[in-house]
PDB file of N, CA and C in Angstrom:
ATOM      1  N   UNK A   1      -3.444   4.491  -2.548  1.00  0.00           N
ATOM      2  CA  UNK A   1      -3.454   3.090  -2.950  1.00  0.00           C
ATOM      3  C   UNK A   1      -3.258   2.244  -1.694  1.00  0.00           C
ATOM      4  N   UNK A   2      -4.183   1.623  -1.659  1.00  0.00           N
ATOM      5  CA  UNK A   2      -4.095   0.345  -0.267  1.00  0.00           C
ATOM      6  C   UNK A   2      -3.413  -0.732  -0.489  1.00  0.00           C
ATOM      7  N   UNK A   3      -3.054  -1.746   0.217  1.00  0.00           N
ATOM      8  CA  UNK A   3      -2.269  -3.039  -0.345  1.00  0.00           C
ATOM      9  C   UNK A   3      -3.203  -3.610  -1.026  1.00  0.00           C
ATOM     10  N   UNK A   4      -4.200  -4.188  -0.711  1.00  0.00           N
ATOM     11  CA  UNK A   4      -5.151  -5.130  -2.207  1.00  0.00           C
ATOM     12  C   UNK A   4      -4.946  -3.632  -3.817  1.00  0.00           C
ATOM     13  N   UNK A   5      -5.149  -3.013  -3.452  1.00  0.00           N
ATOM     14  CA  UNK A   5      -4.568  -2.466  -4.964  1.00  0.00           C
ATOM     15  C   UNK A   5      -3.392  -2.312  -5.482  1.00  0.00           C
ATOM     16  N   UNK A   6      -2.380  -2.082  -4.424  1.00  0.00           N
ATOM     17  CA  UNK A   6      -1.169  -2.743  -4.997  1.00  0.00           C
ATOM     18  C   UNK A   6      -0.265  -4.033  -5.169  1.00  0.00           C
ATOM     19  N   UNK A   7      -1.645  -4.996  -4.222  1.00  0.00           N
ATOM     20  CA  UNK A   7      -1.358  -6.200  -5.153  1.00  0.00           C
ATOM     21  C   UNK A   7      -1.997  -6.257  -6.272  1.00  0.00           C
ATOM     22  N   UNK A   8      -3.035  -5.933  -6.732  1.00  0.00           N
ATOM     23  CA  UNK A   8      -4.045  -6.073  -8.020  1.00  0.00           C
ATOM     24  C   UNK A   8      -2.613  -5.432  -9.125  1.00  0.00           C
ATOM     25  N   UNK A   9      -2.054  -4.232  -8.925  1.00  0.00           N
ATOM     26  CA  UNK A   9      -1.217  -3.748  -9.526  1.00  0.00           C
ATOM     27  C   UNK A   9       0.112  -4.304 -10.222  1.00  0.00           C
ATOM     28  N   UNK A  10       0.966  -4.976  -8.710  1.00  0.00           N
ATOM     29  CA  UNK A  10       1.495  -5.899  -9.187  1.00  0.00           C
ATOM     30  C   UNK A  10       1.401  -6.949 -10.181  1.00  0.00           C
ATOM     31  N   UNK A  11       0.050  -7.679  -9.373  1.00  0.00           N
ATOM     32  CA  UNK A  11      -0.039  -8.817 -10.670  1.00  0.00           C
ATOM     33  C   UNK A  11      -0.085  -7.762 -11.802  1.00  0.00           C
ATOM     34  N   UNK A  12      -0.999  -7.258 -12.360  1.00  0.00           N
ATOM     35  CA  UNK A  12      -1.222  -6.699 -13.517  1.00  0.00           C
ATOM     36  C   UNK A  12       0.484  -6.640 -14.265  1.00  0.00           C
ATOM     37  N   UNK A  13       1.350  -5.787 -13.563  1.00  0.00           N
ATOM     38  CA  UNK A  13       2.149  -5.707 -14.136  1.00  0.00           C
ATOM     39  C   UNK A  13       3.184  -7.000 -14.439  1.00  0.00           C
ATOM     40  N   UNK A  14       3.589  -7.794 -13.673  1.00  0.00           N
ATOM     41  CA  UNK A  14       4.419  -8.896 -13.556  1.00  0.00           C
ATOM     42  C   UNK A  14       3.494 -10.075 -14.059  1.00  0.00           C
ATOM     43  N   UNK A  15       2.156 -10.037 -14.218  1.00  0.00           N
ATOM     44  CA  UNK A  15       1.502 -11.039 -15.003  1.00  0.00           C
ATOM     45  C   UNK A  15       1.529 -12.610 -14.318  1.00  0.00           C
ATOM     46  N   UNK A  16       1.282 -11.570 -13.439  1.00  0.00           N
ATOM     47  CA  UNK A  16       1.528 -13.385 -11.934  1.00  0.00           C
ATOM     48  C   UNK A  16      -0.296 -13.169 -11.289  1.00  0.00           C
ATOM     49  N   UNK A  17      -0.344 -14.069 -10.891  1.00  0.00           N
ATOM     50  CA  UNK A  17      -1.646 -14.326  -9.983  1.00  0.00           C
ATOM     51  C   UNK A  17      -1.266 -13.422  -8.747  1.00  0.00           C
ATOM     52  N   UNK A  18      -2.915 -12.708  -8.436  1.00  0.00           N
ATOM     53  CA  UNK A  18      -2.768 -12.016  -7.106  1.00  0.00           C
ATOM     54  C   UNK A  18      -2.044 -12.303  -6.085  1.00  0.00           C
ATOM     55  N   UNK A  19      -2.638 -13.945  -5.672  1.00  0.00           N
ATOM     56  CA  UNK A  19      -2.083 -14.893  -4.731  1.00  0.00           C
ATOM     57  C   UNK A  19      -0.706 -14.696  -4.689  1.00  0.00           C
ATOM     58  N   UNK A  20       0.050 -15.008  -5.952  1.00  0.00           N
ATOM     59  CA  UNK A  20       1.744 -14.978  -6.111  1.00  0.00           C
ATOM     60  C   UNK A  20       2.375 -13.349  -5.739  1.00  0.00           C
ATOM     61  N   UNK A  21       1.701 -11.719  -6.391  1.00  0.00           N
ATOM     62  CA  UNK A  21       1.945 -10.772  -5.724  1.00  0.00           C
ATOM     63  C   UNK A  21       2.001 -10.606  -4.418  1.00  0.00           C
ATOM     64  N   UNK A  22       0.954 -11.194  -3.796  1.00  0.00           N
ATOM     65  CA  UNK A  22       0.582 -10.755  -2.371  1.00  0.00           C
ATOM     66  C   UNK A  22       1.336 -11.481  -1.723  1.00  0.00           C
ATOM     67  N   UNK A  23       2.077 -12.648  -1.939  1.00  0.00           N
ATOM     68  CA  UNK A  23       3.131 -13.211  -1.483  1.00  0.00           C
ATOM     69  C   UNK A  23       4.524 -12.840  -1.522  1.00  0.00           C
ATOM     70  N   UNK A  24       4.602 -11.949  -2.803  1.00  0.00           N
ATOM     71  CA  UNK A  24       6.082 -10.940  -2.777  1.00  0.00           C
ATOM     72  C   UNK A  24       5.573  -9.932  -2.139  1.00  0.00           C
ATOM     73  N   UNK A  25       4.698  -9.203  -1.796  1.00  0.00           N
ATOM     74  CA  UNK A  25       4.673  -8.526  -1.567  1.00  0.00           C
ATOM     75  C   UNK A  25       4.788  -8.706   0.143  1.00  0.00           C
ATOM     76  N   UNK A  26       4.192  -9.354   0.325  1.00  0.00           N
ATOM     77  CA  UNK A  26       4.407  -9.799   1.949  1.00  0.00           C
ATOM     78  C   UNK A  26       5.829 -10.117   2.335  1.00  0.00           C
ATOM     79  N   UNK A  27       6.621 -10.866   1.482  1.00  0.00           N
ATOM     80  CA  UNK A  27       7.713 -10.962   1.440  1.00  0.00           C
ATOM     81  C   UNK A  27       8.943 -10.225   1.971  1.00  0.00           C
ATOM     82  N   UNK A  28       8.821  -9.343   0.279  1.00  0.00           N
ATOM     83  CA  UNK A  28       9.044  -7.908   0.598  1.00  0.00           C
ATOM     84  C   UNK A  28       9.344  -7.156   2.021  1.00  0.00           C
ATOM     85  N   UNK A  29       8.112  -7.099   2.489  1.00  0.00           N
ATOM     86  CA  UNK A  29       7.747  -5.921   3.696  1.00  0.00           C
ATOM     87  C   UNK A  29       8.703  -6.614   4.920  1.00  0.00           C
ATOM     88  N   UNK A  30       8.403  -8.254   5.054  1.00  0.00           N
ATOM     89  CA  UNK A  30       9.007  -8.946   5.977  1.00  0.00           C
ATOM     90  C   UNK A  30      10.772  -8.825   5.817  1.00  0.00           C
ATOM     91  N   UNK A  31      11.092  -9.056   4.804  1.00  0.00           N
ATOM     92  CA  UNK A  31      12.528  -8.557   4.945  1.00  0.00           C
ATOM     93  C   UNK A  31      12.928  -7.056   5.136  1.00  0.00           C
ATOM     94  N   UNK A  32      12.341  -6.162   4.780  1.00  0.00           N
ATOM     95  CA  UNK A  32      12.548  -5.117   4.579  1.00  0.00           C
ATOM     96  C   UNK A  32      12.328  -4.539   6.570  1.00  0.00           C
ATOM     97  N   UNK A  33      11.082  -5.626   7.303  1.00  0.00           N
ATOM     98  CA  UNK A  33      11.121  -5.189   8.304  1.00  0.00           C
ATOM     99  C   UNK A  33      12.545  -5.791   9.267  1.00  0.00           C
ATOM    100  N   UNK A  34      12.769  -7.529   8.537  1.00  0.00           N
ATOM    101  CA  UNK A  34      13.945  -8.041   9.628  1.00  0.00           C
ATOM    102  C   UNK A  34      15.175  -6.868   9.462  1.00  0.00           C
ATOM    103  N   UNK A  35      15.822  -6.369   8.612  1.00  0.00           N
ATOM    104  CA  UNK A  35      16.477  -5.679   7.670  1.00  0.00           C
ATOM    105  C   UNK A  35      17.016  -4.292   8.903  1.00  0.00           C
ATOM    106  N   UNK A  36      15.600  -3.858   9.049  1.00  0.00           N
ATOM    107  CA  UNK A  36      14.965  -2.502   9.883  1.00  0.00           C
ATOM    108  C   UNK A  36      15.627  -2.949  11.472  1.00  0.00           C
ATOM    109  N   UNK A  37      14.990  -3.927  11.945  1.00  0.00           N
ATOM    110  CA  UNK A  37      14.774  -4.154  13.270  1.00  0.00           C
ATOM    111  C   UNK A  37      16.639  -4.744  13.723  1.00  0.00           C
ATOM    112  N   UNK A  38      17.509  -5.385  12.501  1.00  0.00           N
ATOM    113  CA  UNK A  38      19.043  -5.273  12.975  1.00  0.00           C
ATOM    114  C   UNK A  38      19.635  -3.869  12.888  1.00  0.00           C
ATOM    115  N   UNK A  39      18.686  -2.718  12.649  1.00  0.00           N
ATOM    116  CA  UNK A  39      19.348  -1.776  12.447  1.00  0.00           C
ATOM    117  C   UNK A  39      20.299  -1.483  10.846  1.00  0.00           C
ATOM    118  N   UNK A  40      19.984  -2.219  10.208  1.00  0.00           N
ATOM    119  CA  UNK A  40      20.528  -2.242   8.794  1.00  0.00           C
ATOM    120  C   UNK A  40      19.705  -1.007   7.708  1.00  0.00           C
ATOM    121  N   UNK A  41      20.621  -1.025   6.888  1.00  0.00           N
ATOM    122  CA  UNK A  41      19.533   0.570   5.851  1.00  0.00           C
ATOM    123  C   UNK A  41      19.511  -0.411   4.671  1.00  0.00           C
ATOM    124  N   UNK A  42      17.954  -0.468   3.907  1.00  0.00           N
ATOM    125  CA  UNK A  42      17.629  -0.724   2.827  1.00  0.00           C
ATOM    126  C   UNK A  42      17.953   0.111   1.607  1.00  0.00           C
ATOM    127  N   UNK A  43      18.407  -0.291   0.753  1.00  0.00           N
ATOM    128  CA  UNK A  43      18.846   0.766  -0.453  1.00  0.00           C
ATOM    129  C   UNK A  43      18.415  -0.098  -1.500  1.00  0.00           C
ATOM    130  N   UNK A  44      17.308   0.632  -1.722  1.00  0.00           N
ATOM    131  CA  UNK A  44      16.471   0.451  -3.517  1.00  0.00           C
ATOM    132  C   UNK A  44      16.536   1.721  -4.451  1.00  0.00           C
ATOM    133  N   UNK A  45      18.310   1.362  -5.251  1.00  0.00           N
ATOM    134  CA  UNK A  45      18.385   2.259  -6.455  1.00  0.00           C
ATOM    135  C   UNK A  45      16.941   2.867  -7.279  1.00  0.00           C
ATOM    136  N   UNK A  46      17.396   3.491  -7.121  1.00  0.00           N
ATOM    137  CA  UNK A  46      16.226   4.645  -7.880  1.00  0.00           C
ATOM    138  C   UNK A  46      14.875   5.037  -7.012  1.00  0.00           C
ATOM    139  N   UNK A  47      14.805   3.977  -6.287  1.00  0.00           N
ATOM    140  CA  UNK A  47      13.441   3.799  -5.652  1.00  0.00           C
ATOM    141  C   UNK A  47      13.316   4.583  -4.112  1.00  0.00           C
ATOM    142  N   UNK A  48      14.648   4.398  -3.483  1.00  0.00           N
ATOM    143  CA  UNK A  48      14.830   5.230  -2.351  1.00  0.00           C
ATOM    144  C   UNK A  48      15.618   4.117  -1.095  1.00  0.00           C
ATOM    145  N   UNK A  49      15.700   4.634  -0.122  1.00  0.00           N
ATOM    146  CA  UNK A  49      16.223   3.891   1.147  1.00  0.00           C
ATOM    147  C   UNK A  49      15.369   4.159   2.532  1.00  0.00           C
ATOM    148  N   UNK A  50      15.515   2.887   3.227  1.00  0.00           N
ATOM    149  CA  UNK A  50      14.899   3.102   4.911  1.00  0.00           C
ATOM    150  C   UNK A  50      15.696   2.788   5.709  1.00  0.00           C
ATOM    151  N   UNK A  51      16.113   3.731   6.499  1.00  0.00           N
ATOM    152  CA  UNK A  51      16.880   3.677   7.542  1.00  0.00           C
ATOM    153  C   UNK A  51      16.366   4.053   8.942  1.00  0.00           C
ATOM    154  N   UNK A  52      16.989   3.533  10.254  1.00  0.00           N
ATOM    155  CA  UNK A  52      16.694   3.486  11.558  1.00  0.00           C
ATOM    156  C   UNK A  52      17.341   4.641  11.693  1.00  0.00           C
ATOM    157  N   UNK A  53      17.095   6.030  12.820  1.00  0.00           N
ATOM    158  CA  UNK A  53      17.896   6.738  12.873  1.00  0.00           C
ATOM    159  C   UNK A  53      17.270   7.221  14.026  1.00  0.00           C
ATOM    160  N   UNK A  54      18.158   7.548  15.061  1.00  0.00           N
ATOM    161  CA  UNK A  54      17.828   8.507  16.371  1.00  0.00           C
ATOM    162  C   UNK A  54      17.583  10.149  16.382  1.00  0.00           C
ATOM    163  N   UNK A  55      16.143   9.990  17.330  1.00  0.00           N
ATOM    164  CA  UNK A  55      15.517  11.578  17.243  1.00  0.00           C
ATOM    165  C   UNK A  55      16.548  11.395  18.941  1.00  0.00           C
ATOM    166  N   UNK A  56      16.656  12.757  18.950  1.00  0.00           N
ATOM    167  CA  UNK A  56      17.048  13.496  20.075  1.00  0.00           C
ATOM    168  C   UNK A  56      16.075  13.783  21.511  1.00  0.00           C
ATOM    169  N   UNK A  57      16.206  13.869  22.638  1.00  0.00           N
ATOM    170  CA  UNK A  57      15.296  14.256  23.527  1.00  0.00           C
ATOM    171  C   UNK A  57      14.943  15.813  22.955  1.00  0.00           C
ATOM    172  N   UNK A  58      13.669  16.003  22.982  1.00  0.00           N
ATOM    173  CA  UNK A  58      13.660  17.337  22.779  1.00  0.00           C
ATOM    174  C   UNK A  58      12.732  17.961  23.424  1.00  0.00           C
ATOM    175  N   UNK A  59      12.931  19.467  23.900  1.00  0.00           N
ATOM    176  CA  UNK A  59      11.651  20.072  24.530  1.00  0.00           C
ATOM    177  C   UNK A  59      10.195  20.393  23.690  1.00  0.00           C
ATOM    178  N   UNK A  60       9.292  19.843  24.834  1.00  0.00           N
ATOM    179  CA  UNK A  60       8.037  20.221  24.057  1.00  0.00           C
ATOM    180  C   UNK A  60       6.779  20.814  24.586  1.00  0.00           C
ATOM    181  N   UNK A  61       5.709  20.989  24.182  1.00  0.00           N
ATOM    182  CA  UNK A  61       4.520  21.861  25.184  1.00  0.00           C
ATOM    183  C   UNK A  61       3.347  20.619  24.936  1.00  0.00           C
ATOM    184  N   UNK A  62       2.732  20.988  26.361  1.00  0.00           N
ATOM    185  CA  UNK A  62       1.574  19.845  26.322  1.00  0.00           C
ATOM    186  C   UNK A  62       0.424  20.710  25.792  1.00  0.00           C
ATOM    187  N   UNK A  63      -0.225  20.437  24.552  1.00  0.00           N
ATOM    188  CA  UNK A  63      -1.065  21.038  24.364  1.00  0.00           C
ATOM    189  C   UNK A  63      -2.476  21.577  24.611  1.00  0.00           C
ATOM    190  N   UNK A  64      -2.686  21.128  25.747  1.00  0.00           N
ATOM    191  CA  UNK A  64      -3.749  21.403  26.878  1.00  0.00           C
ATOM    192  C   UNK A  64      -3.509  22.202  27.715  1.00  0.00           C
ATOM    193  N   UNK A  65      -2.158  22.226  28.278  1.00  0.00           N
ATOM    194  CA  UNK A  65      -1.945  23.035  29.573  1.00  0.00           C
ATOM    195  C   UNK A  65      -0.728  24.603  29.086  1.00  0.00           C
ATOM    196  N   UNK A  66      -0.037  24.089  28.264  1.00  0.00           N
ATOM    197  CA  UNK A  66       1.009  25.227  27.213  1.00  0.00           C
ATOM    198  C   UNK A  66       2.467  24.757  28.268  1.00  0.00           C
ATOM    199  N   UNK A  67       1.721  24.019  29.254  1.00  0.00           N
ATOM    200  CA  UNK A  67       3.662  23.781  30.009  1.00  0.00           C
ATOM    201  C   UNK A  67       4.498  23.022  29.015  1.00  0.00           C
ATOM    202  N   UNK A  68       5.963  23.458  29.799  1.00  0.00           N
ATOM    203  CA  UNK A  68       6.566  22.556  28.588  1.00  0.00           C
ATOM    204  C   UNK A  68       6.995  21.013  29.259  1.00  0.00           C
ATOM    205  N   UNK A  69       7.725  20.705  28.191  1.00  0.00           N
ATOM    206  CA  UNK A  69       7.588  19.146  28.736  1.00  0.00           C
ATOM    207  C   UNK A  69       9.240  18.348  28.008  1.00  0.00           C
ATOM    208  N   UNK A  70       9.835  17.293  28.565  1.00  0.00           N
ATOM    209  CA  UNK A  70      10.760  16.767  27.617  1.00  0.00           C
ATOM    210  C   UNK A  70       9.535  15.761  26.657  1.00  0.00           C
ATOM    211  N   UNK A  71      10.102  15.603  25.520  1.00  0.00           N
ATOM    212  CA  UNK A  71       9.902  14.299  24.876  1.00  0.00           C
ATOM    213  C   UNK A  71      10.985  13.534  24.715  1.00  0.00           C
ATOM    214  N   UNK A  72      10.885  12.416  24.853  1.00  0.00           N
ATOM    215  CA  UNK A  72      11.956  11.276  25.454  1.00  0.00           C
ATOM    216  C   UNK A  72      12.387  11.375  23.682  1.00  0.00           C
ATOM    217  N   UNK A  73      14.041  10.885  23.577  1.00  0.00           N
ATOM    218  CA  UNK A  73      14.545  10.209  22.882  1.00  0.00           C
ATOM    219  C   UNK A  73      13.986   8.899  22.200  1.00  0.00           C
ATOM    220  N   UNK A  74      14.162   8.418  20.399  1.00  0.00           N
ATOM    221  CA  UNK A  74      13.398   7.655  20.149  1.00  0.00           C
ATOM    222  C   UNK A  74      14.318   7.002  19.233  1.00  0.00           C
ATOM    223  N   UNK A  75      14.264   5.874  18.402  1.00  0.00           N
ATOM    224  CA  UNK A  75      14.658   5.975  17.061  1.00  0.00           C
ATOM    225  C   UNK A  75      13.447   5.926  16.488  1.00  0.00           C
ATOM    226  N   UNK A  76      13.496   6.053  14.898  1.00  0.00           N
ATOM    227  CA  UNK A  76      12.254   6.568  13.981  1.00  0.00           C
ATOM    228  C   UNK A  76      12.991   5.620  12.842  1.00  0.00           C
ATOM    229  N   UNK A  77      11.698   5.869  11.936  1.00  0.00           N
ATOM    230  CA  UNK A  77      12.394   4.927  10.490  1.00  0.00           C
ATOM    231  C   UNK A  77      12.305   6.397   9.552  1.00  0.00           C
ATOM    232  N   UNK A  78      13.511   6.491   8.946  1.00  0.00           N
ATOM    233  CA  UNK A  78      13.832   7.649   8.096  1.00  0.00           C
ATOM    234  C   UNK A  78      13.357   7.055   6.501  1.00  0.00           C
ATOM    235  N   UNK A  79      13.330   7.595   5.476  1.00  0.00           N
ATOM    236  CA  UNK A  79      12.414   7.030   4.292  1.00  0.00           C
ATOM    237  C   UNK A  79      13.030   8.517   3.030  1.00  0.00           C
ATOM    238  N   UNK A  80      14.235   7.880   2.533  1.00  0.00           N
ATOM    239  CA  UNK A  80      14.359   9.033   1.415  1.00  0.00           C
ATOM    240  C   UNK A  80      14.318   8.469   0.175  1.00  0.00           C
ATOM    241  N   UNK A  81      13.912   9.033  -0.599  1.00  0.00           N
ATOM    242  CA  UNK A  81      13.228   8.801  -2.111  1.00  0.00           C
ATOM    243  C   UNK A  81      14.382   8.932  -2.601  1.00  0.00           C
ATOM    244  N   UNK A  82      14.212   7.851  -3.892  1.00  0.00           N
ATOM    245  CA  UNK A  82      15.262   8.000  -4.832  1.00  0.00           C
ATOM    246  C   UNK A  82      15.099   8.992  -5.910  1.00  0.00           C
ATOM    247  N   UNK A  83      16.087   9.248  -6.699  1.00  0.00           N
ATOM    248  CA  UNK A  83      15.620  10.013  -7.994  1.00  0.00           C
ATOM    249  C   UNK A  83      14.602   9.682  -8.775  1.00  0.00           C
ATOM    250  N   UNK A  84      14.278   8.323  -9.323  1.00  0.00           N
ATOM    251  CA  UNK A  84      13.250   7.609 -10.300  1.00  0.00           C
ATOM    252  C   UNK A  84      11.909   7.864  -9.375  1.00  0.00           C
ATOM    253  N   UNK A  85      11.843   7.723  -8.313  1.00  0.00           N
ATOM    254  CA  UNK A  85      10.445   8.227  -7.613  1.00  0.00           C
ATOM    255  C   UNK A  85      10.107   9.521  -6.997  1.00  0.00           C
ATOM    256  N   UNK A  86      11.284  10.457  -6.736  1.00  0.00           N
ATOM    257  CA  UNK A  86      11.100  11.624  -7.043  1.00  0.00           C
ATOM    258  C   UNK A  86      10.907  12.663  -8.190  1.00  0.00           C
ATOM    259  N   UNK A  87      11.227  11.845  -9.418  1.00  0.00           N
ATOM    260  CA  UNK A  87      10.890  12.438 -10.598  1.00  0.00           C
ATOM    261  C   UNK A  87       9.267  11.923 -11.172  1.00  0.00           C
ATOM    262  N   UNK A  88       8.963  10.586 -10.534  1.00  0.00           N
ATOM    263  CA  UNK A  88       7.436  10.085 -10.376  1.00  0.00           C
ATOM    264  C   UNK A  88       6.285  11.382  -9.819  1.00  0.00           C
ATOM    265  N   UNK A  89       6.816  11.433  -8.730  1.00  0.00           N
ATOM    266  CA  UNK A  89       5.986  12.887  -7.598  1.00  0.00           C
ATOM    267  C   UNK A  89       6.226  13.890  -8.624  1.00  0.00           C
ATOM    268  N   UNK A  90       7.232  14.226  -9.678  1.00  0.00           N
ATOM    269  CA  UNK A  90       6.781  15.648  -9.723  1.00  0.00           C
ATOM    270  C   UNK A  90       5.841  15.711 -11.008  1.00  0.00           C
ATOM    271  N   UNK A  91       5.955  14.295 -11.500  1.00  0.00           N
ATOM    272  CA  UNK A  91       5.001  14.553 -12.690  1.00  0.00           C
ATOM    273  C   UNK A  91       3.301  14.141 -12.262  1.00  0.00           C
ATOM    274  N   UNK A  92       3.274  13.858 -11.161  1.00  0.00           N
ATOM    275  CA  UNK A  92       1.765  13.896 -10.694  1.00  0.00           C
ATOM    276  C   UNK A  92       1.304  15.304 -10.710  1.00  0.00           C
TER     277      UNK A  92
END
């Protein structure tokens, strides 16, 4: 599902004009990114959480040559599912 279908979706469900979805929905993403970028964790009961979290330097191989190599330290955005959308996945 791409965003124009999950705005089409939205409206459908909330019974709002595309225009008005695609505006929560933009919304949405924008807080969810300011949220991200102070380093703060999003928590949507049932739905899941996103959190900032640090990968480690770790050794690695360049896959052209087989030498190894560091890969630098990073943070990443971590993404765990809640129960209500993990019980979604298993009935697909």
């Amino acid at each position: 599902m791409n965003k124009a279908e999950l705005v089409k979706r939205m409206a459908e469900i909330a019974q709002v004009p595309k225009t008005t979805a695609e505006k929560l929905l933009d919304a949405f993403m924008e807080a969810v990114e300011e949220a991200i970028s102070k380093g703060d964790k999003v928590i949507l009961v049932g739905f899941g959480s996103f959190q900032v979290v640090k990968r480690a330097e770790r050794e690695g191989r360049n896959p052209r040559t087989g030498e190894p190599l560091k890969i630098p330290a990073k943070k990443v955005i971590k993404f765990k599912a809640g129960k209500r959308l993990e019980e979604a996945a298993q009935k697909s």
